[in-house]
N, C-alpha and C. Protein backbone atom coordinates (compact mmCIF):
# COMPACT_ATOMS: atom_id res chain seq x y z
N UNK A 1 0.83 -1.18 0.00
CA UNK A 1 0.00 0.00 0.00
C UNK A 1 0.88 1.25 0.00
N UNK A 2 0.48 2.55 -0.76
CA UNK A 2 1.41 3.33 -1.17
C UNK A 2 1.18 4.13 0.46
N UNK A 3 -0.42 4.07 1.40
CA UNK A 3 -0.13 4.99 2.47
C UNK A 3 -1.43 5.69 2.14
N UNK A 4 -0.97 7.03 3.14
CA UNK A 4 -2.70 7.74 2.94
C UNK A 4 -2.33 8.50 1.88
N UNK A 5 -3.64 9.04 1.03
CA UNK A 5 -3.62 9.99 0.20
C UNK A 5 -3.57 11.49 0.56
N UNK A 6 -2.56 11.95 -0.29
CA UNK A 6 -2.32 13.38 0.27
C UNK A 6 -3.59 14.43 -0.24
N UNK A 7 -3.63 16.07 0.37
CA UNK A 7 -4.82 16.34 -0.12
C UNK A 7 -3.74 17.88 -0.56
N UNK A 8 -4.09 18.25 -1.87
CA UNK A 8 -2.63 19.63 -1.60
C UNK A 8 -4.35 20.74 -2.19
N UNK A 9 -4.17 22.05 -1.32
CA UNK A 9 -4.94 22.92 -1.36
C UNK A 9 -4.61 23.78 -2.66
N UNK A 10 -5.37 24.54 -3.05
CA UNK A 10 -5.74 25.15 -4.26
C UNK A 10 -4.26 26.36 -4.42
N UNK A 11 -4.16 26.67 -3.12
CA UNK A 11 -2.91 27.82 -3.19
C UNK A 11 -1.87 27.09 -3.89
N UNK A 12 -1.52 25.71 -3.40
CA UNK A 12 -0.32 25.01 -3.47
C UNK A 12 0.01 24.69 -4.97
N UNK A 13 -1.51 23.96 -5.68
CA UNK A 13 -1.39 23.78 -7.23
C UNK A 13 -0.99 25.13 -7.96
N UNK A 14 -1.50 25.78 -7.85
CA UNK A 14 -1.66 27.11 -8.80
C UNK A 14 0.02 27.93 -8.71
N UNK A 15 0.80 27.80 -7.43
CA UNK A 15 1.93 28.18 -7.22
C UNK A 15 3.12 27.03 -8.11
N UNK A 16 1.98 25.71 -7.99
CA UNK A 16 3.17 25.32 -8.43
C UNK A 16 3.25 25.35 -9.75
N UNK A 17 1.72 25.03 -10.42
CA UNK A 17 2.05 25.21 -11.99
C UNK A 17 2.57 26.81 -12.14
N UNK A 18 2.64 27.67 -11.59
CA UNK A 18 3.10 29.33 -12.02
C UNK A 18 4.81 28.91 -12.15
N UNK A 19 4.95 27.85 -11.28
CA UNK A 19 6.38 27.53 -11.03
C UNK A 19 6.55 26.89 -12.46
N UNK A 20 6.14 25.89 -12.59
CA UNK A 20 6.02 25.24 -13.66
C UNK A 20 6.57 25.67 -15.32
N UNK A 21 5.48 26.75 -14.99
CA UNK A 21 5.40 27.62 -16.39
C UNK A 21 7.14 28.46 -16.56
N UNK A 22 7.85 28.83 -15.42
CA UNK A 22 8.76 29.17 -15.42
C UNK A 22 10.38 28.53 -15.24
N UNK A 23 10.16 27.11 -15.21
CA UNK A 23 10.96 26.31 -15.31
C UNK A 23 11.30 25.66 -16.56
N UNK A 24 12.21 25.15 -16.78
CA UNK A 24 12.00 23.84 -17.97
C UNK A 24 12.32 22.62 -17.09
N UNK A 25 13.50 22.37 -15.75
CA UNK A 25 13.15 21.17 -15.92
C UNK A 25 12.12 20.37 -14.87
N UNK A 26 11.12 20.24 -15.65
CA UNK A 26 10.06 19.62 -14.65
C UNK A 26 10.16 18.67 -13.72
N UNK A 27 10.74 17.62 -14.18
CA UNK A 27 11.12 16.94 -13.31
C UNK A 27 12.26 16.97 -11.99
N UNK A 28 12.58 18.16 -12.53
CA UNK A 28 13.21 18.59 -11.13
C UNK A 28 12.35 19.28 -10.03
N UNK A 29 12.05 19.70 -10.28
CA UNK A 29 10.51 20.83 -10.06
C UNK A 29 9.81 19.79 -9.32
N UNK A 30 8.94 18.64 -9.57
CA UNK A 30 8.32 18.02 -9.09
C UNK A 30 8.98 16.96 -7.87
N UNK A 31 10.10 17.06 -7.96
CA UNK A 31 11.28 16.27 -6.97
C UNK A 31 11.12 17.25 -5.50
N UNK A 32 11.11 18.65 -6.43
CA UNK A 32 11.26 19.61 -5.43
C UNK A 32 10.28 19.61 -4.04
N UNK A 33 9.03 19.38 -4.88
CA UNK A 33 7.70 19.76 -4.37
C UNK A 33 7.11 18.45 -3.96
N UNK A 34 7.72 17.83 -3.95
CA UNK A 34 7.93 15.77 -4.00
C UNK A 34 5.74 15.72 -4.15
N UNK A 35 6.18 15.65 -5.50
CA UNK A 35 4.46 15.42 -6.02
C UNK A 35 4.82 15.00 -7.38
N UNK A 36 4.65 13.72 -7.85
CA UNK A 36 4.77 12.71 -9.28
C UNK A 36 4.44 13.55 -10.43
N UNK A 37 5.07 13.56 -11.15
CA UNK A 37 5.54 14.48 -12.46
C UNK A 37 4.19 14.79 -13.05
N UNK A 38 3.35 13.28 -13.29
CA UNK A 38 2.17 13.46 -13.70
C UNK A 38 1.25 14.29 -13.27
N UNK A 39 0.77 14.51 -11.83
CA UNK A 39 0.28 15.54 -11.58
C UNK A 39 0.15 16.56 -11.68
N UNK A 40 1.74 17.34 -11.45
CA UNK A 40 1.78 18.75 -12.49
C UNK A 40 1.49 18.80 -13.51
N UNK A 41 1.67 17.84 -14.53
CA UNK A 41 1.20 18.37 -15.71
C UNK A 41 0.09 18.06 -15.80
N UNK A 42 -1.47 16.95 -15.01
CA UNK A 42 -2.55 17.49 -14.92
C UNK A 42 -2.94 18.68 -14.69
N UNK A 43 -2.37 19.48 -13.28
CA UNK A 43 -2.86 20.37 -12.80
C UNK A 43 -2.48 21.50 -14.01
N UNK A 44 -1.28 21.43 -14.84
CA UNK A 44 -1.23 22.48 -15.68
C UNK A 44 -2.26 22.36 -16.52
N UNK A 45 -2.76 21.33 -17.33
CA UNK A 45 -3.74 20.64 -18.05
C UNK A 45 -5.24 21.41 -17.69
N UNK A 46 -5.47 21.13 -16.35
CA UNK A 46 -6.52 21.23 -15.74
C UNK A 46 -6.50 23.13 -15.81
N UNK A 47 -5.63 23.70 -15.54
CA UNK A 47 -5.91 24.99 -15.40
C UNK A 47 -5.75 25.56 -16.58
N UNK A 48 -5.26 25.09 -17.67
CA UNK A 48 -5.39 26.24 -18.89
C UNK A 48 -6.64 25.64 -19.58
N UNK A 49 -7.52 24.67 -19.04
CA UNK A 49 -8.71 24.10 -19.94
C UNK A 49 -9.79 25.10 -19.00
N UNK A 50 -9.45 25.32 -17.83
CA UNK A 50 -10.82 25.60 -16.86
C UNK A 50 -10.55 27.20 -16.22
N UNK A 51 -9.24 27.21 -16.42
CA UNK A 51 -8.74 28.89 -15.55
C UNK A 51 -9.86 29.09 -14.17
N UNK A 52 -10.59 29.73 -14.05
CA UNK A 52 -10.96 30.23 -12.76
C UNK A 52 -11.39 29.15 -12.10
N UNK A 53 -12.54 28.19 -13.29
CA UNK A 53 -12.79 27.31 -12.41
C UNK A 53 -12.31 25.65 -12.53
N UNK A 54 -10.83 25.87 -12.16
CA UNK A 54 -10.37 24.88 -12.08
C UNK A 54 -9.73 24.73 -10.39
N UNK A 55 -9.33 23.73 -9.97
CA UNK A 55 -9.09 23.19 -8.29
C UNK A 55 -10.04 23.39 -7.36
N UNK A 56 -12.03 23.29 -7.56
CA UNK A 56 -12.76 23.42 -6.83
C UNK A 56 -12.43 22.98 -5.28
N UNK A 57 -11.73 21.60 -5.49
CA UNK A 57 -12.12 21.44 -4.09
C UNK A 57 -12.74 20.42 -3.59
N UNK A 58 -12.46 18.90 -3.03
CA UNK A 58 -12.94 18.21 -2.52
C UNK A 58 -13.87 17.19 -3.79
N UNK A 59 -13.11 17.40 -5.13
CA UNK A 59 -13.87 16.79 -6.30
C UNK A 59 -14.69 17.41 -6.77
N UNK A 60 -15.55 18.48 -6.32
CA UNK A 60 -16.87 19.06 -6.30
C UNK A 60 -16.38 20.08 -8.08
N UNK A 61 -16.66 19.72 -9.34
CA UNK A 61 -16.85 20.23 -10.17
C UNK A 61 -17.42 21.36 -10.94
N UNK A 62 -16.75 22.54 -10.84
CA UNK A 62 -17.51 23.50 -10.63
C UNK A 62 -17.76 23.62 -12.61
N UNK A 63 -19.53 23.69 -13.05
CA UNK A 63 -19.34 23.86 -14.22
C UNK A 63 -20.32 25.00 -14.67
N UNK A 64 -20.21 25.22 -15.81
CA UNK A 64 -20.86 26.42 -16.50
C UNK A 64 -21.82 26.18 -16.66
N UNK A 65 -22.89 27.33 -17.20
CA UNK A 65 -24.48 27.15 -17.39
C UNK A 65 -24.53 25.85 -18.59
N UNK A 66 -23.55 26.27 -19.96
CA UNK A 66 -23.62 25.50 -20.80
C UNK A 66 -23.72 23.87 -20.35
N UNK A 67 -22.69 24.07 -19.71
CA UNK A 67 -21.64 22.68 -19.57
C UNK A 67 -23.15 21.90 -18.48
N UNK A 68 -23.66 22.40 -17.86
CA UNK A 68 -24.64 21.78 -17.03
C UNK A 68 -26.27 21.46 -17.77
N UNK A 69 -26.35 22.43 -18.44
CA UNK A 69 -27.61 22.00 -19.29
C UNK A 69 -27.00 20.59 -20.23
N UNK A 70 -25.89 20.87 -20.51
CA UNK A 70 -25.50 19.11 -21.78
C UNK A 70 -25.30 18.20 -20.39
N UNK A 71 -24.74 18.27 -19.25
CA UNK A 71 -25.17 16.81 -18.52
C UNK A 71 -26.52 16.54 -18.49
N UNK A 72 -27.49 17.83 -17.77
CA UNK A 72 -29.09 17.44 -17.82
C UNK A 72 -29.50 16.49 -18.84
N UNK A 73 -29.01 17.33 -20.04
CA UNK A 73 -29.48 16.55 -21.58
C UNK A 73 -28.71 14.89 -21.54
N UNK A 74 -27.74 14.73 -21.49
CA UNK A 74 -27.13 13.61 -21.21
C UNK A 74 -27.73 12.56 -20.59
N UNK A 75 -28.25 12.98 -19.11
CA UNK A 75 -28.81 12.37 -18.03
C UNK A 75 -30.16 11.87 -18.62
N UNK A 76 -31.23 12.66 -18.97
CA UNK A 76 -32.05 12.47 -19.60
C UNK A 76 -32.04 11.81 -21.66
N UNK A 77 -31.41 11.53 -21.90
CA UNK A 77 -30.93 10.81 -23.01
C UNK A 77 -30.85 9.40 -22.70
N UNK A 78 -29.78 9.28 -21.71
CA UNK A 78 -29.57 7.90 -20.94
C UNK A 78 -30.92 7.38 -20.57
N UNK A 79 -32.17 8.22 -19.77
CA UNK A 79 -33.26 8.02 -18.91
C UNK A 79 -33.92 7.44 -20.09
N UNK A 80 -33.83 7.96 -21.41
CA UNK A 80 -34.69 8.07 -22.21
C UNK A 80 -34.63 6.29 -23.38
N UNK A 81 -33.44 6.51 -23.69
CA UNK A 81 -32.96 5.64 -24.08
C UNK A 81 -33.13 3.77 -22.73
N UNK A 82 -32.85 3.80 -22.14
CA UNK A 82 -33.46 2.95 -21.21
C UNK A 82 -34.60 2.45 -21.20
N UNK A 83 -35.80 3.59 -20.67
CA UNK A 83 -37.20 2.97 -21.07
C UNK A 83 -37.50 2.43 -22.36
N UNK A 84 -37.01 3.24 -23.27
CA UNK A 84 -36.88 2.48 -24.71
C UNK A 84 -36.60 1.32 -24.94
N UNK A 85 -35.78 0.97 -24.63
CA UNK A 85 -35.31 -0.99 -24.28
C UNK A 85 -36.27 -1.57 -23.69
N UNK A 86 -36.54 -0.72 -22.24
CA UNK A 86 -37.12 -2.08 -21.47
C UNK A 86 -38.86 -1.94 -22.64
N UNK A 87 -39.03 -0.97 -23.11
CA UNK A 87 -40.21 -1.37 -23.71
C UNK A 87 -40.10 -2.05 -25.02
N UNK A 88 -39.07 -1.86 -25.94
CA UNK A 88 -38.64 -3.07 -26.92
C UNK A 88 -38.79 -4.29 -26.18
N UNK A 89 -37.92 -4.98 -25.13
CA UNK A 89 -37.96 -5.73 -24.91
C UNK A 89 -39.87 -6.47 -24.39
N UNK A 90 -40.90 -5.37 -23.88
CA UNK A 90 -41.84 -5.68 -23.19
C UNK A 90 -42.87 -6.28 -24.41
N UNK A 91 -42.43 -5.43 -25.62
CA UNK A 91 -43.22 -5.52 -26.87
C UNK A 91 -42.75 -7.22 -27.33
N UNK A 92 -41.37 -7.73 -27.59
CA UNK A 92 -40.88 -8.84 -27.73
C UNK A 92 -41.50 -9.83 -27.10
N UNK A 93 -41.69 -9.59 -26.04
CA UNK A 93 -41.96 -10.77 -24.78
C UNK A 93 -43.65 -10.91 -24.98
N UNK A 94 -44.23 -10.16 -25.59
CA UNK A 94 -45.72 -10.16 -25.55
C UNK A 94 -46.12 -10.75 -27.29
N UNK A 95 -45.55 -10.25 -27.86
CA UNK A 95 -45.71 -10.75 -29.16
C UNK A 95 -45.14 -12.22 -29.50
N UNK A 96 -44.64 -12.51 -28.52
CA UNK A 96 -43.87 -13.96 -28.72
C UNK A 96 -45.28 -15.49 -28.34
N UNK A 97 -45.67 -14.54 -26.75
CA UNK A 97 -46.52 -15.52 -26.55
C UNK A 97 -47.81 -16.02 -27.36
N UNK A 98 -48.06 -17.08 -27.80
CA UNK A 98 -49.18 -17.21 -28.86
C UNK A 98 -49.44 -16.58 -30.03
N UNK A 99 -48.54 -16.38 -30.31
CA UNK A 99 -48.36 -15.32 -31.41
C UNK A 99 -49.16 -14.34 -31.68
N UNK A 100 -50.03 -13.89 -30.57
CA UNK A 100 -50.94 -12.61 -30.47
C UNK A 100 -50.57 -11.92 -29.62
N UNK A 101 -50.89 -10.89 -29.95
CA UNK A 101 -50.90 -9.61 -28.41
C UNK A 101 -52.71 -9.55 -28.38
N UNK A 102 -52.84 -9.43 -27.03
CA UNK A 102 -54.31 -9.26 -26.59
C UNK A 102 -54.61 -8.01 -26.41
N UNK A 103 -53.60 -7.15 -25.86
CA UNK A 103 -53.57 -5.81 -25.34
C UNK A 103 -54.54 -5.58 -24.03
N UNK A 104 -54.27 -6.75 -22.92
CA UNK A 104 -54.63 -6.41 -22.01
C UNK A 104 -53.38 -7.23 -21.13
């Protein structure tokens, strides 16, 4: 087991990618700050895709009006698509027996 997971606060990322941006060698950089290479370059990743709202905090995803109406739509696509099956399938299962549907 690697141990507990560390938790580094929003000041700490943002200092370090500023560091980042002003270094070349990264991997020294990340030796420095003893945090796996990969991470910095998420967190750089993460902040030039999201700028303000990137390092919410505790996972909690902070997203835009846009960006939240296409999960709604998403969510409901999935919802939608689902009942659709189980009623393909309800139509299958009824048309099979006796080769009639009664419709009751």
């Amino acid at each position: 087991m690697a141990g507990e997971r560390r938790v580094f606060d929003k000041e700490f990322k943002l200092m370090s990618v500023e560091l980042s941006n002003s270094r070349t060698d990264l991997g020294a950089l990340a030796k420095e700050l003893d945090i796996p290479l990969a991470m910095l370059y998420r967190w750089r990743r993460e902040l030039s895709a999201k700028q303000n709202g990137s390092f919410p905090g505790n996972g909690k995803v902070v997203l835009s009006e846009t960006e939240q109406e296409l999960a709604r739509l998403k969510k409901e696509l999935r919802e939608t698509q689902m009942e659709r099956d189980i009623l393909k399938k309800a139509v299958s299962i009824f048309s099979r027996s006796d080769g009639k549907y009664s419709g009751s």
